[in-house]
Protein backbone atom coordinates (compact mmCIF):
# COMPACT_ATOMS: atom_id res chain seq x y z
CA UNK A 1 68.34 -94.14 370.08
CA UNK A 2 67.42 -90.51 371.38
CA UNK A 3 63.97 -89.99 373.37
CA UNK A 4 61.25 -89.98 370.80
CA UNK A 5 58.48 -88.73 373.09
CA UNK A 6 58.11 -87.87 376.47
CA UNK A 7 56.52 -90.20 379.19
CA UNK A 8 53.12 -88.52 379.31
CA UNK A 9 52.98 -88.39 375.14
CA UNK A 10 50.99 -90.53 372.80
CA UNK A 11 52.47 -92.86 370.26
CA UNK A 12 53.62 -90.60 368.00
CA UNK A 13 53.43 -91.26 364.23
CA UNK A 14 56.38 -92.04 362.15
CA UNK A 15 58.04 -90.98 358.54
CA UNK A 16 59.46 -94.56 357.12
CA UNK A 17 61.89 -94.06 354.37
CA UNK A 18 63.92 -96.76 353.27
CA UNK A 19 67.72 -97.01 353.82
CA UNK A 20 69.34 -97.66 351.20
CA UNK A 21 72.32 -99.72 351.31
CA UNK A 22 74.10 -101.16 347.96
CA UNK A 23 76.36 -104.13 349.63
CA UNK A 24 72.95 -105.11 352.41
CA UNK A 25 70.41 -105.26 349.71
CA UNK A 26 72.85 -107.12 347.32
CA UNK A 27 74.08 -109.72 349.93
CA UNK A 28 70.93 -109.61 352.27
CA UNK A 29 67.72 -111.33 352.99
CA UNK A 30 64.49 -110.40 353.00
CA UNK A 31 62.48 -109.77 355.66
CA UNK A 32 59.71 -112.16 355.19
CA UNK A 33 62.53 -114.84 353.80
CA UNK A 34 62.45 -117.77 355.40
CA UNK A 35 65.88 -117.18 356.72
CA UNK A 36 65.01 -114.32 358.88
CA UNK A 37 62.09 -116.70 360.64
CA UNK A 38 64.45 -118.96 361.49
CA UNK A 39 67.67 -117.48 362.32
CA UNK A 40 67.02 -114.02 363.13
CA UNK A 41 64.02 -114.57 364.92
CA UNK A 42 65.60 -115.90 368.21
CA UNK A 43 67.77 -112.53 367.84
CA UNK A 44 65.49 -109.88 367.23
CA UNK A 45 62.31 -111.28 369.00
CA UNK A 46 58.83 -111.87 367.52
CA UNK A 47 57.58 -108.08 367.33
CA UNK A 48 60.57 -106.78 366.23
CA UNK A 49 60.63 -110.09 363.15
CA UNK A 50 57.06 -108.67 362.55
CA UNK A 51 57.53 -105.09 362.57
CA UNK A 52 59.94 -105.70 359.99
CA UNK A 53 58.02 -107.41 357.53
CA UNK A 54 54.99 -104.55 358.04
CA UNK A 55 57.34 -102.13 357.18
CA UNK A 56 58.82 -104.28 354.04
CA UNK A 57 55.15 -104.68 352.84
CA UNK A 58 54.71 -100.81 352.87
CA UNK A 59 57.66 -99.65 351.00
CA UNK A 60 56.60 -102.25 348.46
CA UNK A 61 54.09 -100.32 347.97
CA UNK A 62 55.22 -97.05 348.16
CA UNK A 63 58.77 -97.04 347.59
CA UNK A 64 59.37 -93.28 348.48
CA UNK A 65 58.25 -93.71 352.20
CA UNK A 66 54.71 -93.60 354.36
CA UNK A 67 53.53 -92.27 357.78
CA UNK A 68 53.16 -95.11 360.52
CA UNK A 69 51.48 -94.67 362.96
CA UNK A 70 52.37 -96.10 365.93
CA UNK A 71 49.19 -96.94 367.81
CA UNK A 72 47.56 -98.38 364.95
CA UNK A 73 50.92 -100.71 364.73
CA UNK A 74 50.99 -101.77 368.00
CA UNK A 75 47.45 -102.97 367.75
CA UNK A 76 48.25 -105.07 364.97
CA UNK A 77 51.40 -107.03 366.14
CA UNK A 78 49.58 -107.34 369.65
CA UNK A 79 52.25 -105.59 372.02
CA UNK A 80 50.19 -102.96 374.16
CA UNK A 81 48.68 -99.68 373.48
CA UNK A 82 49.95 -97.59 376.61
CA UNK A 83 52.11 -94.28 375.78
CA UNK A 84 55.08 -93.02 377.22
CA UNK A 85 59.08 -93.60 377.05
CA UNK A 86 58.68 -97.49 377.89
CA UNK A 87 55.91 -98.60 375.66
CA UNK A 88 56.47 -101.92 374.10
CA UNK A 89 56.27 -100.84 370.41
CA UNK A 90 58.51 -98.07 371.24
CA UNK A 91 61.19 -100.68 372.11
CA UNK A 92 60.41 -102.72 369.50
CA UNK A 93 61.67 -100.01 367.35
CA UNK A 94 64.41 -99.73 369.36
CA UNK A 95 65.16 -102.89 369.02
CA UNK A 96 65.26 -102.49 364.81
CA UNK A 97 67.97 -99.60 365.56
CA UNK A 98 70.25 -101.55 368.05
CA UNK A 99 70.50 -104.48 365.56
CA UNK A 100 71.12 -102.47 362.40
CA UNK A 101 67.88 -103.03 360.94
CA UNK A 102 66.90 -99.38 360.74
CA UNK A 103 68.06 -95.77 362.61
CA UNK A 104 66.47 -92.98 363.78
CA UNK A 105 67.11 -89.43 362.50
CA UNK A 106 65.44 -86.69 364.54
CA UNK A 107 61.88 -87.75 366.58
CA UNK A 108 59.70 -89.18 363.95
CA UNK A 109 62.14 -89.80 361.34
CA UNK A 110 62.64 -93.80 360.79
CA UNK A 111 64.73 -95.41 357.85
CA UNK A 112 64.50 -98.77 357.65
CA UNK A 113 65.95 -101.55 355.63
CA UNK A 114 64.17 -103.47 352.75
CA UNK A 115 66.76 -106.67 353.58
CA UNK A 116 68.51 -107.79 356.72
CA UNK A 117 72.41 -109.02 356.36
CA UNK A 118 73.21 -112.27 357.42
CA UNK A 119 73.87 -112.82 361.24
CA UNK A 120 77.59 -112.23 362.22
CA UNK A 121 79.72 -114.74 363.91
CA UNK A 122 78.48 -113.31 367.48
CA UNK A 123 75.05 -113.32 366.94
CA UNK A 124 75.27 -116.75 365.65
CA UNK A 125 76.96 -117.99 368.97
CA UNK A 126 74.24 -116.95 370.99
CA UNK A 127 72.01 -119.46 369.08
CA UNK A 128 70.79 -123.24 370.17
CA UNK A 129 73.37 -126.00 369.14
CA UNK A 130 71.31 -127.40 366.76
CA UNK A 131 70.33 -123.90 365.31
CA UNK A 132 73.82 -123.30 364.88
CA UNK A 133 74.40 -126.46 362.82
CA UNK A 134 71.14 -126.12 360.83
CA UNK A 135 72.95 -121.90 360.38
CA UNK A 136 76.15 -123.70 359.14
CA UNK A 137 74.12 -126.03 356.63
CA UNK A 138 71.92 -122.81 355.66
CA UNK A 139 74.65 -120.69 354.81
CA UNK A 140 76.76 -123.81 352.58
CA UNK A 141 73.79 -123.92 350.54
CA UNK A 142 73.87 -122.76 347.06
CA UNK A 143 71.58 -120.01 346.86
CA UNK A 144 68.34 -119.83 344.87
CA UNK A 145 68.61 -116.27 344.88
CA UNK A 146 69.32 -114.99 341.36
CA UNK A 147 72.47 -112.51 341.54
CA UNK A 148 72.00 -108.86 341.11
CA UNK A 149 73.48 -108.60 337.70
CA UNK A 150 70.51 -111.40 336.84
CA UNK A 151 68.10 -109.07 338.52
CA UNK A 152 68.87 -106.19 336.48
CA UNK A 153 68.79 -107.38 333.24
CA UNK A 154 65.22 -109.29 333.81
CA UNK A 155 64.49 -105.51 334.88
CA UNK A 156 65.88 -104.04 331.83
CA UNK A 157 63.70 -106.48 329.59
CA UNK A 158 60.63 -105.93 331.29
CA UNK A 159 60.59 -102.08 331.25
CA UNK A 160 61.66 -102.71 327.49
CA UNK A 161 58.82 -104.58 326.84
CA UNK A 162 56.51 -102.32 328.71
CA UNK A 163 57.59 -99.04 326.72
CA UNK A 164 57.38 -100.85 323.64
CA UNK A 165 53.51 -102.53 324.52
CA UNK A 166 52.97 -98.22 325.18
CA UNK A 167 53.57 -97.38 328.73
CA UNK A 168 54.99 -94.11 329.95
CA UNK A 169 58.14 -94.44 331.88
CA UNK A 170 56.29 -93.45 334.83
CA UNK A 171 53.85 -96.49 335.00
CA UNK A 172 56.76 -98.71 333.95
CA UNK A 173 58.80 -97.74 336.81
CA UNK A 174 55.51 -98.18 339.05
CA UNK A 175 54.80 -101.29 337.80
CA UNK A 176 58.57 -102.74 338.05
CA UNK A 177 58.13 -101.45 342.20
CA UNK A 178 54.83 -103.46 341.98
CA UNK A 179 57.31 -106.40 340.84
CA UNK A 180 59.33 -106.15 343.64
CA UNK A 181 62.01 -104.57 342.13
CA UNK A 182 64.42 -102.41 344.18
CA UNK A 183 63.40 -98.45 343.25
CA UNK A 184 67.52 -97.90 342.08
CA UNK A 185 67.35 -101.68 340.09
CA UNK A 186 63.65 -99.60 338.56
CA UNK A 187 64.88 -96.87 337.63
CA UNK A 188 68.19 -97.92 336.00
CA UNK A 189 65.78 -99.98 334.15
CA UNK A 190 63.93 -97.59 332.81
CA UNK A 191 66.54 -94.93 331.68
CA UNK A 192 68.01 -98.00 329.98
CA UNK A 193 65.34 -99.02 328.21
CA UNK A 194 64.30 -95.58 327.01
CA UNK A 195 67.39 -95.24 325.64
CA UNK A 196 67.26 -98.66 323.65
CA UNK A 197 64.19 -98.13 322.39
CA UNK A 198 62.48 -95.62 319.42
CA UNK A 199 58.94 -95.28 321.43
CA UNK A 200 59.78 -91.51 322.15
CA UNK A 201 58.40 -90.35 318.87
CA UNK A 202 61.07 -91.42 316.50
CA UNK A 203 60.41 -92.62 312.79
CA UNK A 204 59.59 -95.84 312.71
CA UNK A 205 62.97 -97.41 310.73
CA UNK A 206 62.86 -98.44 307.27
CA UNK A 207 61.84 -102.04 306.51
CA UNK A 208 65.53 -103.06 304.86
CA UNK A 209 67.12 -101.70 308.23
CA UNK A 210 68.52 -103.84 310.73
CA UNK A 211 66.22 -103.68 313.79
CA UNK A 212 66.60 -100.91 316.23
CA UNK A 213 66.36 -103.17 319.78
CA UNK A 214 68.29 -106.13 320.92
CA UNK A 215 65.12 -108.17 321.20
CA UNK A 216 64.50 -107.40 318.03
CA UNK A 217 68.07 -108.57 316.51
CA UNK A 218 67.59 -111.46 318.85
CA UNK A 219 64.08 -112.52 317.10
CA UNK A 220 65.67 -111.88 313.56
CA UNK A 221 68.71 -114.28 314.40
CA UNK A 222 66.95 -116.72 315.72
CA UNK A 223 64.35 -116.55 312.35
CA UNK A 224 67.33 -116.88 310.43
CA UNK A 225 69.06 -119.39 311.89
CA UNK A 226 65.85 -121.73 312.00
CA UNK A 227 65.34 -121.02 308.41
CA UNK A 228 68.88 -122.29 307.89
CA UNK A 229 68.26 -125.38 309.77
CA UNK A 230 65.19 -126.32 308.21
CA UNK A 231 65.70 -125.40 304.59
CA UNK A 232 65.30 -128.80 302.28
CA UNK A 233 68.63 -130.58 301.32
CA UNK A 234 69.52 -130.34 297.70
CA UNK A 235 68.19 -132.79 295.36
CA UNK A 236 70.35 -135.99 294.92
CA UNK A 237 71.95 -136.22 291.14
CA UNK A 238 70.30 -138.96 288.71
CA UNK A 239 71.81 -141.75 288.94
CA UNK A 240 74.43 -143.07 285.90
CA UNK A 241 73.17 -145.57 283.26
CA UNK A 242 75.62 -148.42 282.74
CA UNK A 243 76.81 -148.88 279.45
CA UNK A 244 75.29 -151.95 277.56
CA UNK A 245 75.65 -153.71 273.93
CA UNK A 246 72.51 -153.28 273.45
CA UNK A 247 70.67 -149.98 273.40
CA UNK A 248 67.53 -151.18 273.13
CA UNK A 249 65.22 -153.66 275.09
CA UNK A 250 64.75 -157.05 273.52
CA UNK A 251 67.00 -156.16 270.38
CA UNK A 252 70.22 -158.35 268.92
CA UNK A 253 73.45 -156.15 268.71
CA UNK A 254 74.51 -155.29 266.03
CA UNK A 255 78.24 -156.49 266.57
CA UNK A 256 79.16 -159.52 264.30
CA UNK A 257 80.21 -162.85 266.13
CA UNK A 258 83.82 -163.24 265.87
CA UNK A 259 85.01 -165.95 263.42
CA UNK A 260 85.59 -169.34 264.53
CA UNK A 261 88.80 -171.03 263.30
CA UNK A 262 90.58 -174.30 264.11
CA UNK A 263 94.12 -174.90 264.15
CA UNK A 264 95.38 -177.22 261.40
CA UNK A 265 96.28 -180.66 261.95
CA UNK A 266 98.92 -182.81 260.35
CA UNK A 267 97.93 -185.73 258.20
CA UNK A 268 99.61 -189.49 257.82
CA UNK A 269 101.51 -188.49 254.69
CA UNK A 270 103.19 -185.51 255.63
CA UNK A 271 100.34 -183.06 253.86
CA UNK A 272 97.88 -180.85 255.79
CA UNK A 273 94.43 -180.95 256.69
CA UNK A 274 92.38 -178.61 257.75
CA UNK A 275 88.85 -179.66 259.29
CA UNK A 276 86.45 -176.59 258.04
CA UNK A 277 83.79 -175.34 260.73
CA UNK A 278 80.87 -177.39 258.87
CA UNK A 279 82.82 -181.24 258.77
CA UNK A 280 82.01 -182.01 261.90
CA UNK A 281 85.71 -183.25 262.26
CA UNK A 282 85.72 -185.40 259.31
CA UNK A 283 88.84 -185.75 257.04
CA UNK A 284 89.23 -184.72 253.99
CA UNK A 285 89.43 -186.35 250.45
């Protein structure tokens, strides 16, 4: 890191900007993640851990960069006030730029990162035993952290939902940085929502048109499909009356009774007889 001030100088005061990196702040950690207390801690010391997460709470709030000043800082994390080449919060800084963490362009010119990569395979080596193991364990762990692509869509809906409840792209993109959001993950959320949306002054679309935004085509399937799930079954058909005799209740049918005849019978002298229904079986004369 080149000589920032000479030995009889004051703490100077510093221009933070962030360094942006696209593969470190997709794969890293942040500062003030529990991660970095326990792992990179031993690495980077205390001051340097807490510098760190100073700097991370600054750029949350303004993104574009601040002014540190250097005396102020050193009276917060506790490491000394005197001046010159060798003060302790001048290599404290140094000791962000020899582990990646930030670099140094000019003599008050600091860009730092918003997220820390994990430790390499070295740096690792250097820790405890136990630490190690407890590293190894860590890094098997399924992370909690949702991916970027998850990030940037819960972006995207947000600043849609903000433009559409009347914000200006402006205060959605402040608000989003307010949310934590990284400024590039912001802004593509903004441009993208602008451009799904009709809250720049178009006509408002015609009642019998299919909605302009995905949210609402998403609220109008939904509707539909829970009116098609609900909707009341058709009614059953009324049941078939059975055919019957007799059409109506407590009446005789009007079908006459079959006839009732008896076979004739032989009699003693080779004649026939023939017992009528009324004889009661009785033979004839």
């Amino acid at each position: 890191m080149p000589h920032m001030i000479d030995a009889e100088s004051p703490l100077p005061v510093l221009t933070v900007e962030p360094w942006a990196d696209p593969l470190v702040d997709e794969l890293g950690v942040d500062p003030r993640a529990p991660y970095v207390e326990r792992f990179w801690l031993p690495v980077l010391g205390p001051s340097t851990v807490w510098l760190l997460r100073r700097v991370a709470d600054r750029l949350d709030a303004e993104p574009d960069g601040f002014r540190l000043d250097l005396g102020d800082t050193a009276r917060c994390l506790g490491v000394g006030m005197r001046g010159g080449r060798n003060a302790p919060i001048l290599k404290t800084v140094e000791r962000c730029c020899r582990f990646g963490a930030a670099r140094m362009f000019g003599h008050d010119h600091l860009s730092v990162r918003r997220r820390l990569a994990p430790l390499n395979r070295s740096q690792v080596e250097r820790l405890p035993d136990w630490l190690q193991a407890e590293h190894a364990e860590w890094v098997a762990r399924p992370s909690e952290v949702p991916a970027v692509e998850q990030m940037r869509q819960r972006a995207r809906r947000l600043a849609l939902s903000l433009l559409e409840l009347g914000e200006s792209p402006e205060a959605c993109e402040r608000q989003l940085h307010a949310w934590r959001f990284h400024p590039a993950v912001a802004f593509d959320a903004v441009r993208w929502a602008r451009s799904s949306s009709d809250v720049d002054g178009a006509a408002p679309p015609a009642p019998s048109r299919e909605p302009a935004t995905a949210v609402a085509r998403a609220a109008m399937a939904r509707a539909e499909n829970l009116s098609t799930r609900v909707a009341a079954p058709p009614a059953p058909p009324a049941p078939r009356s059975a055919p019957t005799d007799d059409p109506t209740p407590g009446s005789r049918s009007p079908r006459p009774p079959l006839p009732r005849t008896v076979p004739p019978r032989s009699s003693a002298d080779g004649g026939s007889s023939g017992i009528s229904p009324g004889t009661g079986g009785d033979e004839a004369a």
